[in-house]
C-alpha atoms as a PDB file:
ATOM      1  CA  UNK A   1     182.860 277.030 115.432  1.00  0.00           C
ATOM      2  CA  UNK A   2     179.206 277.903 115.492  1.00  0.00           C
ATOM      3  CA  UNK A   3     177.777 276.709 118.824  1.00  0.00           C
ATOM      4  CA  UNK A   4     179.597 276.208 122.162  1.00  0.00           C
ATOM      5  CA  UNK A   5     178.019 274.337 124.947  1.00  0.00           C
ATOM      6  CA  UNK A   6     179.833 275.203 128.693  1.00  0.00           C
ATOM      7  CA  UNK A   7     178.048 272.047 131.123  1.00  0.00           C
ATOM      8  CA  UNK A   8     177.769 268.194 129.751  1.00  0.00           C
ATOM      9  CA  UNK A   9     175.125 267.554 132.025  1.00  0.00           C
ATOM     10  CA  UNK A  10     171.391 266.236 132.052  1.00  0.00           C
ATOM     11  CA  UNK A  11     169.832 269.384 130.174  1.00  0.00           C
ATOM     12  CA  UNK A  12     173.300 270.090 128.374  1.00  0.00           C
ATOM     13  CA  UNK A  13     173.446 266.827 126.598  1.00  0.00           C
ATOM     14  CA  UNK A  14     169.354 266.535 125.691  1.00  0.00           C
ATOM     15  CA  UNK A  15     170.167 269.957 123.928  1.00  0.00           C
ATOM     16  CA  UNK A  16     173.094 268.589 122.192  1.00  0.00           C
ATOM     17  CA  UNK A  17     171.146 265.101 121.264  1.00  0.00           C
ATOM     18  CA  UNK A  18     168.374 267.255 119.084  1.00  0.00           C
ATOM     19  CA  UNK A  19     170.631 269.465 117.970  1.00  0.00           C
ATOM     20  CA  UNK A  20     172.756 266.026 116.466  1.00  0.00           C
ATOM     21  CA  UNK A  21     169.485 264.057 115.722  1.00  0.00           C
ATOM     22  CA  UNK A  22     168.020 267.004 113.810  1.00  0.00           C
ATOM     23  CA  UNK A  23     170.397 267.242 111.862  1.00  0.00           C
ATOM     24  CA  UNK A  24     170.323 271.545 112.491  1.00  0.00           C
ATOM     25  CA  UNK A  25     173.837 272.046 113.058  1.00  0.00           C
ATOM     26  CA  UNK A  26     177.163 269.532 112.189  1.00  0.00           C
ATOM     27  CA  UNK A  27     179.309 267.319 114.647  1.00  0.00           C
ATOM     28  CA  UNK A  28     182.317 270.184 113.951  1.00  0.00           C
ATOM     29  CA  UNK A  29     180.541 272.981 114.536  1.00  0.00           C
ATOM     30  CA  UNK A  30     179.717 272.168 117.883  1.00  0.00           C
ATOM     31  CA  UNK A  31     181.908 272.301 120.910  1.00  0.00           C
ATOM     32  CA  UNK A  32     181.253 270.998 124.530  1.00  0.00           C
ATOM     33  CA  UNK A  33     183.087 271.624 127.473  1.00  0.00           C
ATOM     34  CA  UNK A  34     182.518 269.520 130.619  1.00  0.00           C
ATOM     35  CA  UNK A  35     184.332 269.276 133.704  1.00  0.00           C
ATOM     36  CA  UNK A  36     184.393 265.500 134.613  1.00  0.00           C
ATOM     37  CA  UNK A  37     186.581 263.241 133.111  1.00  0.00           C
ATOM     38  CA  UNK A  38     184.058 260.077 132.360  1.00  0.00           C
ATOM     39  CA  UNK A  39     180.857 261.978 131.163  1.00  0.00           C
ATOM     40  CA  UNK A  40     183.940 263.973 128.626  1.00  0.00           C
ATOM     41  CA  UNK A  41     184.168 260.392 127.396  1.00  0.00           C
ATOM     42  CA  UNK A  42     180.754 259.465 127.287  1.00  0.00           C
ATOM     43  CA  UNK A  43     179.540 262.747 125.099  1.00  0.00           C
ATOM     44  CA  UNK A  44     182.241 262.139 122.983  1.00  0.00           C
ATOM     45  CA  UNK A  45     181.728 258.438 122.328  1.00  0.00           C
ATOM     46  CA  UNK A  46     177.872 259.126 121.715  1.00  0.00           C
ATOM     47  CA  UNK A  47     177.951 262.170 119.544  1.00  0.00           C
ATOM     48  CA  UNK A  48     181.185 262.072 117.999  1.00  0.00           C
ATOM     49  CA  UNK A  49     181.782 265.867 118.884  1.00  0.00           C
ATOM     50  CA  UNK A  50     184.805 267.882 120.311  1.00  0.00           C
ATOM     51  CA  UNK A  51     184.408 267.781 123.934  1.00  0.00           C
ATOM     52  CA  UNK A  52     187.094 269.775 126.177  1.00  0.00           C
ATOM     53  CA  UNK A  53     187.412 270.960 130.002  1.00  0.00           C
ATOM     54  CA  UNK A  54     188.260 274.705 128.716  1.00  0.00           C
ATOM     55  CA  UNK A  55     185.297 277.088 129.199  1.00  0.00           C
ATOM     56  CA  UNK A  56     187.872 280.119 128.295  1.00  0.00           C
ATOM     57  CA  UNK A  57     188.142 277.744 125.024  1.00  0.00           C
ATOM     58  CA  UNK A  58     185.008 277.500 124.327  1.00  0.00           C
ATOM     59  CA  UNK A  59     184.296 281.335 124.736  1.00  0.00           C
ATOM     60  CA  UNK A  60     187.009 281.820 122.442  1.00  0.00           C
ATOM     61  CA  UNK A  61     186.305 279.253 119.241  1.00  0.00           C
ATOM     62  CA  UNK A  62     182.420 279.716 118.955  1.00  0.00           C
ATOM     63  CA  UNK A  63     179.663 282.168 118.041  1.00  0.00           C
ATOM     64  CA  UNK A  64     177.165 280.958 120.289  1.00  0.00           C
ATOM     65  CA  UNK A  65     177.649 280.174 123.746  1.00  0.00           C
ATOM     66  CA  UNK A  66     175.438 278.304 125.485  1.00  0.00           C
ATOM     67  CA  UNK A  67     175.841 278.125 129.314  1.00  0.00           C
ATOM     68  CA  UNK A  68     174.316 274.892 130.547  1.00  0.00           C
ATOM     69  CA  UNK A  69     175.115 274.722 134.380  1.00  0.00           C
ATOM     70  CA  UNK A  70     173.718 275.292 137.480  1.00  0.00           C
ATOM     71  CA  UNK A  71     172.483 279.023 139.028  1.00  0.00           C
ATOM     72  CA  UNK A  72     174.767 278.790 141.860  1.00  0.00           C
ATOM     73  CA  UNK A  73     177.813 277.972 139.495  1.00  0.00           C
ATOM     74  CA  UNK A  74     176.764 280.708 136.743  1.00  0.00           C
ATOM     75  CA  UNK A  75     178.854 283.390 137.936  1.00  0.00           C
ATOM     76  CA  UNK A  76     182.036 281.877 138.091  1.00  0.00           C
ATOM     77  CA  UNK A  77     181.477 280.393 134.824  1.00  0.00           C
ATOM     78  CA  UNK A  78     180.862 284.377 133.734  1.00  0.00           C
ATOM     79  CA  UNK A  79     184.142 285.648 135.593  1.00  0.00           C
ATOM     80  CA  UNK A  80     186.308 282.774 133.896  1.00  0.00           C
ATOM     81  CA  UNK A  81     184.955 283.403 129.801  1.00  0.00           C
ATOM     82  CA  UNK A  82     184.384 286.942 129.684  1.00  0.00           C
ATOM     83  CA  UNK A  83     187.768 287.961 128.749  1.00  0.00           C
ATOM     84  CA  UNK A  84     186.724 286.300 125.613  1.00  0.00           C
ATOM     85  CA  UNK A  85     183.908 287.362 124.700  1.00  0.00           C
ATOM     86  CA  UNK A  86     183.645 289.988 122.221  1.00  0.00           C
ATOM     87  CA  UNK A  87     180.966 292.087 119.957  1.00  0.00           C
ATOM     88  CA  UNK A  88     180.036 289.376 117.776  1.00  0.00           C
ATOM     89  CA  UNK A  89     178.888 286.530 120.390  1.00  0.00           C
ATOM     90  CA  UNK A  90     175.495 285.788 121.469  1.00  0.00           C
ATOM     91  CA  UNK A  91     175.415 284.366 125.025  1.00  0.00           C
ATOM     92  CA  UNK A  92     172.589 281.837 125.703  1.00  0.00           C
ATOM     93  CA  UNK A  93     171.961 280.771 129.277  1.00  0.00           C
ATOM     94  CA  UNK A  94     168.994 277.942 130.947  1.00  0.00           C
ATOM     95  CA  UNK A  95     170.080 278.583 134.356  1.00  0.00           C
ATOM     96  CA  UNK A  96     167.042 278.615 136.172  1.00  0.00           C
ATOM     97  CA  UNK A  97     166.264 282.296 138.054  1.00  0.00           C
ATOM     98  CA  UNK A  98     169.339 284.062 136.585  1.00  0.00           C
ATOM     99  CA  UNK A  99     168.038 287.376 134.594  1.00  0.00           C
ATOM    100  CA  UNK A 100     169.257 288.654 131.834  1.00  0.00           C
ATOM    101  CA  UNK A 101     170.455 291.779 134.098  1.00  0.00           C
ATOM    102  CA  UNK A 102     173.075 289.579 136.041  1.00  0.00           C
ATOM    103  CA  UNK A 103     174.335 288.123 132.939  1.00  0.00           C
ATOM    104  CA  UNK A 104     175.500 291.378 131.763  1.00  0.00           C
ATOM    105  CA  UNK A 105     177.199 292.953 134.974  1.00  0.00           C
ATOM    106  CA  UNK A 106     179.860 290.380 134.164  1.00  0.00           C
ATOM    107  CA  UNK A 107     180.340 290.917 130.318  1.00  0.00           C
ATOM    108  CA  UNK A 108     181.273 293.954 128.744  1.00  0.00           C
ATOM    109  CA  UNK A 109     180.726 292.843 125.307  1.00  0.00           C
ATOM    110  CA  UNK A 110     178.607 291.150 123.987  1.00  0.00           C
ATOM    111  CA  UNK A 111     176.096 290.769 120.633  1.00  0.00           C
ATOM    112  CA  UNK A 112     172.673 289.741 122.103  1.00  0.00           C
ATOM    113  CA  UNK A 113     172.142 287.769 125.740  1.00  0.00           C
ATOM    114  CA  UNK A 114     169.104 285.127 125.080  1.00  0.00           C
ATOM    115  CA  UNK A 115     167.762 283.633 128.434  1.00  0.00           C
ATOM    116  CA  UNK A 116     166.282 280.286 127.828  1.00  0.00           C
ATOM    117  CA  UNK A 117     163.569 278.113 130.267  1.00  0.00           C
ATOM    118  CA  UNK A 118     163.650 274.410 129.285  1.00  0.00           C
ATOM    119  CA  UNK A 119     161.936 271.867 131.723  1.00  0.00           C
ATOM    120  CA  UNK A 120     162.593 267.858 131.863  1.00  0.00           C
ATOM    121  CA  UNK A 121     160.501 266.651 129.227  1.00  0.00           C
ATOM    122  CA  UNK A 122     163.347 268.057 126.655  1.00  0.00           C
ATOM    123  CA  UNK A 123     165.271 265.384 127.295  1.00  0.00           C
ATOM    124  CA  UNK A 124     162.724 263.451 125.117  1.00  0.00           C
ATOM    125  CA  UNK A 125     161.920 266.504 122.650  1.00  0.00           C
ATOM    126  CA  UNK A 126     158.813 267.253 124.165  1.00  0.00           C
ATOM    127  CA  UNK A 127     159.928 270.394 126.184  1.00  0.00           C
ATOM    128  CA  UNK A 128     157.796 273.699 126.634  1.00  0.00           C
ATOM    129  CA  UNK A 129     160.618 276.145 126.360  1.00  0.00           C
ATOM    130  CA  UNK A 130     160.511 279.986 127.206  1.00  0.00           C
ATOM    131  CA  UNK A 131     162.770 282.319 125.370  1.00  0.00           C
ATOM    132  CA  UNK A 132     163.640 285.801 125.874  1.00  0.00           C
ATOM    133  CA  UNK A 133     166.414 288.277 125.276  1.00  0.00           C
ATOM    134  CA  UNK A 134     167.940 291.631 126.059  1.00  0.00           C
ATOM    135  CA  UNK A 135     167.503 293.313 122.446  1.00  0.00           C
ATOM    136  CA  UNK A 136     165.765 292.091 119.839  1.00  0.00           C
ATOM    137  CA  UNK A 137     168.298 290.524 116.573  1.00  0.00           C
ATOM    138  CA  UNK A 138     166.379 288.739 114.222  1.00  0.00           C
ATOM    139  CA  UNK A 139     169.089 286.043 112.990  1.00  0.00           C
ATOM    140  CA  UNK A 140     170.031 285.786 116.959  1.00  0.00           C
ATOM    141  CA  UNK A 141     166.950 284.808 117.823  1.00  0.00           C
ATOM    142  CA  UNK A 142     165.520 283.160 115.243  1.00  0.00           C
ATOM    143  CA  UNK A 143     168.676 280.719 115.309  1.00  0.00           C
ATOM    144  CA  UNK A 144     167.935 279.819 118.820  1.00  0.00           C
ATOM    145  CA  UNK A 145     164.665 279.499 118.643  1.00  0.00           C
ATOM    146  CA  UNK A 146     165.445 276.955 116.063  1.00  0.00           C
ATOM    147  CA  UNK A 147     168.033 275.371 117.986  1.00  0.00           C
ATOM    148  CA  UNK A 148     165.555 274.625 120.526  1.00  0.00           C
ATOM    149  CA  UNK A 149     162.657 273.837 118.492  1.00  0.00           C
ATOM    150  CA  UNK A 150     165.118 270.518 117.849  1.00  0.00           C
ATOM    151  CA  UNK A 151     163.657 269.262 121.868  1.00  0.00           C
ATOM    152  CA  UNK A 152     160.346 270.933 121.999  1.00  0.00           C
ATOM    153  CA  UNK A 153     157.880 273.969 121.307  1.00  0.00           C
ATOM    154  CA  UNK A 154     159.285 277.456 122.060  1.00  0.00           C
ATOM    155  CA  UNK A 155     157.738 280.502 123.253  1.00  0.00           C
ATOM    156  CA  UNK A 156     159.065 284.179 122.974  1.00  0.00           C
ATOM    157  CA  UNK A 157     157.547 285.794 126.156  1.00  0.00           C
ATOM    158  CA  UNK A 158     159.073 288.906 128.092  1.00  0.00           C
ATOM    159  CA  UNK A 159     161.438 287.586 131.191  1.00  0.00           C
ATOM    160  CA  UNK A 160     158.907 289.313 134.009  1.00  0.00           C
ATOM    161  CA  UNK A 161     156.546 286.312 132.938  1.00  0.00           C
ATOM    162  CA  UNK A 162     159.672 283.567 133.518  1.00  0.00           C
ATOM    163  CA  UNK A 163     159.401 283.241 137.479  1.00  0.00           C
ATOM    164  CA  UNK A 164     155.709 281.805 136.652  1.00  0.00           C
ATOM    165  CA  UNK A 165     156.746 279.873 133.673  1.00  0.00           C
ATOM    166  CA  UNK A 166     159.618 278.437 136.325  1.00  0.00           C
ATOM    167  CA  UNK A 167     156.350 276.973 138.169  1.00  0.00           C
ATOM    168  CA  UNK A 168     154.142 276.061 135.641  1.00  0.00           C
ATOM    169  CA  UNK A 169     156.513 274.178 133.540  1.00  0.00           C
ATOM    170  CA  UNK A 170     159.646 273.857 135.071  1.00  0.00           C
ATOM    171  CA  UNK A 171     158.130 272.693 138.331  1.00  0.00           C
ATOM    172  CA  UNK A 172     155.546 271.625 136.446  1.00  0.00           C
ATOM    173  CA  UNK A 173     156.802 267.402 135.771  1.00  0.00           C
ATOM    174  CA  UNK A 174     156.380 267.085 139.094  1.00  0.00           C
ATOM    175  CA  UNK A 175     153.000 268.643 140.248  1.00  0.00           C
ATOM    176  CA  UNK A 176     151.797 266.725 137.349  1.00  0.00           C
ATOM    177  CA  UNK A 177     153.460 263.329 138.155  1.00  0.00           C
ATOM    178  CA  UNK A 178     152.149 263.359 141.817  1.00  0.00           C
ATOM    179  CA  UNK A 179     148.477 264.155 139.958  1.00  0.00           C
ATOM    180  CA  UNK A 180     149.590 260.818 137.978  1.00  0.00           C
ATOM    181  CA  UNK A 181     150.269 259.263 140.608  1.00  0.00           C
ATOM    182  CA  UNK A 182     146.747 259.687 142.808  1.00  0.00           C
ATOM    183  CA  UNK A 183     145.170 258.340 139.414  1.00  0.00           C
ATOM    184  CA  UNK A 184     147.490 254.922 139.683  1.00  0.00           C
ATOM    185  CA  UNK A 185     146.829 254.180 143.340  1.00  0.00           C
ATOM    186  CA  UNK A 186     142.824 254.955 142.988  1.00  0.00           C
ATOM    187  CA  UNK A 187     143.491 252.057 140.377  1.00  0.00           C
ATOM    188  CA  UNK A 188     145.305 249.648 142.602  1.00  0.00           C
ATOM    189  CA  UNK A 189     143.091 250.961 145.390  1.00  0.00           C
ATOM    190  CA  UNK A 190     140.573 249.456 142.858  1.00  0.00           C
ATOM    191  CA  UNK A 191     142.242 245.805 142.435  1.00  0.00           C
ATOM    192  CA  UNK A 192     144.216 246.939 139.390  1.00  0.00           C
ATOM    193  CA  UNK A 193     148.068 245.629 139.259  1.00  0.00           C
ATOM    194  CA  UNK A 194     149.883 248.981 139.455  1.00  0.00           C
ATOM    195  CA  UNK A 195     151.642 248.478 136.240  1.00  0.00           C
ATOM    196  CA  UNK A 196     148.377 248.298 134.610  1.00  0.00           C
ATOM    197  CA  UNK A 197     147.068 251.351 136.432  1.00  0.00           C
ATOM    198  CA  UNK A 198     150.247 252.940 135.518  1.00  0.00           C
ATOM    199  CA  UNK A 199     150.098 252.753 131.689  1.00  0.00           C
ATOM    200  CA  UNK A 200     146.091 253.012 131.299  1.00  0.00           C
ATOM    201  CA  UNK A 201     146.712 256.111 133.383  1.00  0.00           C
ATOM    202  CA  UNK A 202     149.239 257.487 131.060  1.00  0.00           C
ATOM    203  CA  UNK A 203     147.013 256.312 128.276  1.00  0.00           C
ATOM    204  CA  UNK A 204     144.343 258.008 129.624  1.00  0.00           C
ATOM    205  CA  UNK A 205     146.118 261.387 129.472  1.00  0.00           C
ATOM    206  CA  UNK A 206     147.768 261.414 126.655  1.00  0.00           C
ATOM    207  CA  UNK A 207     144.242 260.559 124.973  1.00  0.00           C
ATOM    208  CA  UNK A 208     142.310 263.202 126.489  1.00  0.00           C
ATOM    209  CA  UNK A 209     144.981 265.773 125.701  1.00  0.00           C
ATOM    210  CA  UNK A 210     145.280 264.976 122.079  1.00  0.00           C
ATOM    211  CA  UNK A 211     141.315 264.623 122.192  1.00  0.00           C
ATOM    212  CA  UNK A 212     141.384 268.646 123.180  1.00  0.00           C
ATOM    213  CA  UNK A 213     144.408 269.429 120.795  1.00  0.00           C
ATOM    214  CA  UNK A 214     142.520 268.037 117.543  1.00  0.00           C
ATOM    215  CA  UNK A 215     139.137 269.039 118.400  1.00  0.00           C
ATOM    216  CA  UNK A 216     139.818 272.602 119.605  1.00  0.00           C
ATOM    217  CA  UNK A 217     138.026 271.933 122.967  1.00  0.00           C
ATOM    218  CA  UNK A 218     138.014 273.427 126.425  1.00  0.00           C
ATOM    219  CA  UNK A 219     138.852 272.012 129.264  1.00  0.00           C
ATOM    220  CA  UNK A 220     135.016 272.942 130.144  1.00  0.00           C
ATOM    221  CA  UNK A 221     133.450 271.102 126.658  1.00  0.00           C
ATOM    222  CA  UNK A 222     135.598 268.220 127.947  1.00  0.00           C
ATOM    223  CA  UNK A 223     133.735 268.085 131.324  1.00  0.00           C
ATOM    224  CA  UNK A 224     130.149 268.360 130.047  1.00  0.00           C
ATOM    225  CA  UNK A 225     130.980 265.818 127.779  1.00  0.00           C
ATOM    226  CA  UNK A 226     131.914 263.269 130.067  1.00  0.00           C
ATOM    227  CA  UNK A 227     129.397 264.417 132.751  1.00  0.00           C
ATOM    228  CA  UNK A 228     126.017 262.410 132.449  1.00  0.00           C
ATOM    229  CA  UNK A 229     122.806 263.299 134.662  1.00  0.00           C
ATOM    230  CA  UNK A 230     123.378 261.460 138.033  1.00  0.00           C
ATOM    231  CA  UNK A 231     126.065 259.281 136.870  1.00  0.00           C
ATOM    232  CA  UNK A 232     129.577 258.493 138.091  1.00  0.00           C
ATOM    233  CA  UNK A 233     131.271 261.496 136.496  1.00  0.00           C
ATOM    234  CA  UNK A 234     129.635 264.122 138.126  1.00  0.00           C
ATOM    235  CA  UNK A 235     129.401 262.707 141.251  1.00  0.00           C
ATOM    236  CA  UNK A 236     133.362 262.169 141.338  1.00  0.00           C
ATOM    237  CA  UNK A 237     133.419 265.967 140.189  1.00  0.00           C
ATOM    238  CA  UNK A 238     131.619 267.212 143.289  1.00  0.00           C
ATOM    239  CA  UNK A 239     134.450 265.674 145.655  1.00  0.00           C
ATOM    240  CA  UNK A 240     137.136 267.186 143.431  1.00  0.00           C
ATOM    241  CA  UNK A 241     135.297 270.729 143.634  1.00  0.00           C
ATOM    242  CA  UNK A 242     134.706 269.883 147.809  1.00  0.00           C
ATOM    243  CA  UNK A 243     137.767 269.085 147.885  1.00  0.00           C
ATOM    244  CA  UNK A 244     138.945 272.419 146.013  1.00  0.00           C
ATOM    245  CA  UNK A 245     141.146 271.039 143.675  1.00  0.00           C
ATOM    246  CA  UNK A 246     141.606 273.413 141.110  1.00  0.00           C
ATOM    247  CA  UNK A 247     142.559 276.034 143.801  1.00  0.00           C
ATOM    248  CA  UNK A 248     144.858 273.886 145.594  1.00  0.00           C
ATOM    249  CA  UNK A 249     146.869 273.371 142.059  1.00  0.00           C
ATOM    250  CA  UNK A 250     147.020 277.314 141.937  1.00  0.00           C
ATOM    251  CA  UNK A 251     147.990 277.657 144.746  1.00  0.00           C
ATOM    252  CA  UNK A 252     151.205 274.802 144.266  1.00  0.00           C
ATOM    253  CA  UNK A 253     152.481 276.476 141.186  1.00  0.00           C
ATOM    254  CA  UNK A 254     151.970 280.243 142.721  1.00  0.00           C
ATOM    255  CA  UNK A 255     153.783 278.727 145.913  1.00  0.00           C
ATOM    256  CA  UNK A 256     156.789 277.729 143.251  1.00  0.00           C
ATOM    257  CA  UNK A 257     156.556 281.274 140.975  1.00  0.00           C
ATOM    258  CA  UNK A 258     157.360 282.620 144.774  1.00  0.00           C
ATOM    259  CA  UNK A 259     159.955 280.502 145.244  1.00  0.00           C
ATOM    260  CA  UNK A 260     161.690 281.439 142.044  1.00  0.00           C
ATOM    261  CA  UNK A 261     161.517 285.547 142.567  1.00  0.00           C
ATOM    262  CA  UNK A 262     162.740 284.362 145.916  1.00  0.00           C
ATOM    263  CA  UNK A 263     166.186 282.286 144.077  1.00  0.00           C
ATOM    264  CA  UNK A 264     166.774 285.560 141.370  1.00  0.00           C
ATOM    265  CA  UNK A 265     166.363 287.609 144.108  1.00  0.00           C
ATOM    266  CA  UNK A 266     169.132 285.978 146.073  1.00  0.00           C
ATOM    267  CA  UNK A 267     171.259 285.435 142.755  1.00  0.00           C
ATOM    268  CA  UNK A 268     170.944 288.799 142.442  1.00  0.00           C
ATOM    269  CA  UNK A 269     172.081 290.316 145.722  1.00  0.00           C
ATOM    270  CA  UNK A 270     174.069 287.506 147.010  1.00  0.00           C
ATOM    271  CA  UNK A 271     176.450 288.327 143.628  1.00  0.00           C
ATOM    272  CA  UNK A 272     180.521 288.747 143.979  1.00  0.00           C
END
């Protein structure tokens, strides 16, 4: 069995969806393992795969294990398959704040240890995804990388930058979405419907950020641009530099990067 996923859940399954849709490994060569009952059902139903409630299983029949479940529940899930784990397994985990140092005071074998940071939008392929491992194997890595190209763009980057890649794109959906949101309501604010504030809005970024993909821009270029002599742009821009906004988004995703040294911390100390 080539890859074993341990956790059925929300970021479990999106990973198992590309992996099926891309066509980059077969149905029987991956295995799933998921404690409740009805979502067993479900992921087996939708992608026609092996799914079981063993994790020791799991660690047993495949090469890759992936560990898909929450921090808090990470250790346990260590305790319970590291019995069978052995030289020739690669260990993959996407729990959020758990270092690569934690992972290995509970195995005492292992090939390579790959720490992984997906965020939400992988769940419709378009994730920014962090990668980063203990020792550098070139068919380890390059397989997962690959793997995980199947729901978005990866990036190798050392782990000491992963507590600010937590905030900037893990948190990230969300600082984002509330920035969404402020556009919608200036539009209903305005007399639009919100549904067609909504979707112009989302139009409206999605333009400009393909706009400053295919031309090469910067963010800058994009502001002169759109900023006329005494016109409506600039005088907008002066209330969002007032206002400070740039600083105050800084200072949201530096709030979060604390946050997260905060959680590994804990993980760390608080361990069994």
């Amino acid at each position: 069995m080539k890859l074993g996923i341990i956790g059925g859940g929300m970021m479990g399954e999106a990973i198992l969806s590309g992996i099926i849709d891309s066509n980059f490994l077969k149905n029987d060569e991956i295995i799933v393992s998921e404690p409740i009952e009805k979502r067993r059902e479900y992921l087996r139903d939708k992608y026609k795969v092996e799914v079981i409630s063993d994790n020791k299983l799991i660690a047993k029949k495949a090469k890759y294990i992936l560990i898909a479940v929450k921090p808090q529940n990470i250790k346990d899930v260590l305790k319970e398959i590291s019995p069978n784990i052995d030289e020739n397994k690669t260990i993959i985990s996407i729990a959020a704040g758990v270092k690569i140092s934690l992972i290995k005071r509970y195995l005492n074998k292992f090939k390579c240890i790959i720490r992984i940071m997906p965020n939400l939008p992988c769940t419709v392929k378009k994730g920014a995804i962090a990668l980063t491992f203990d020792k550098y194997d070139k068919e380890e890595v390059e397989f997962v990388k690959n793997l995980f190209s199947t729901i978005g763009s990866v990036w190798i980057v050392d782990e000491k930058y992963f507590d600010t890649i937590t905030a900037l794109t893990g948190s990230g959906p969300a600082f984002v979405s509330t920035i969404l949101q402020g556009f919608t309501l200036s539009g209903v604010k305005g007399g639009l419907s919100y549904d067609i504030s909504k979707e112009m809005v989302l139009k409206l970024f999605e333009g400009v950020i393909e706009y400053i993909r295919e031309k090469n821009l910067s963010f800058e270029e994009v502001v002169k641009m759109t900023s006329s002599p005494a016109g409506t742009t600039i005088m907008g821009l002066e209330t969002l530099h007032k206002e400070g906004i740039v600083g105050i988004i800084m200072e949201a995703i530096t709030s979060a990067k604390l946050r997260s040294e905060e959680i590994s911390k804990y993980l760390e100390e608080g361990e069994a």
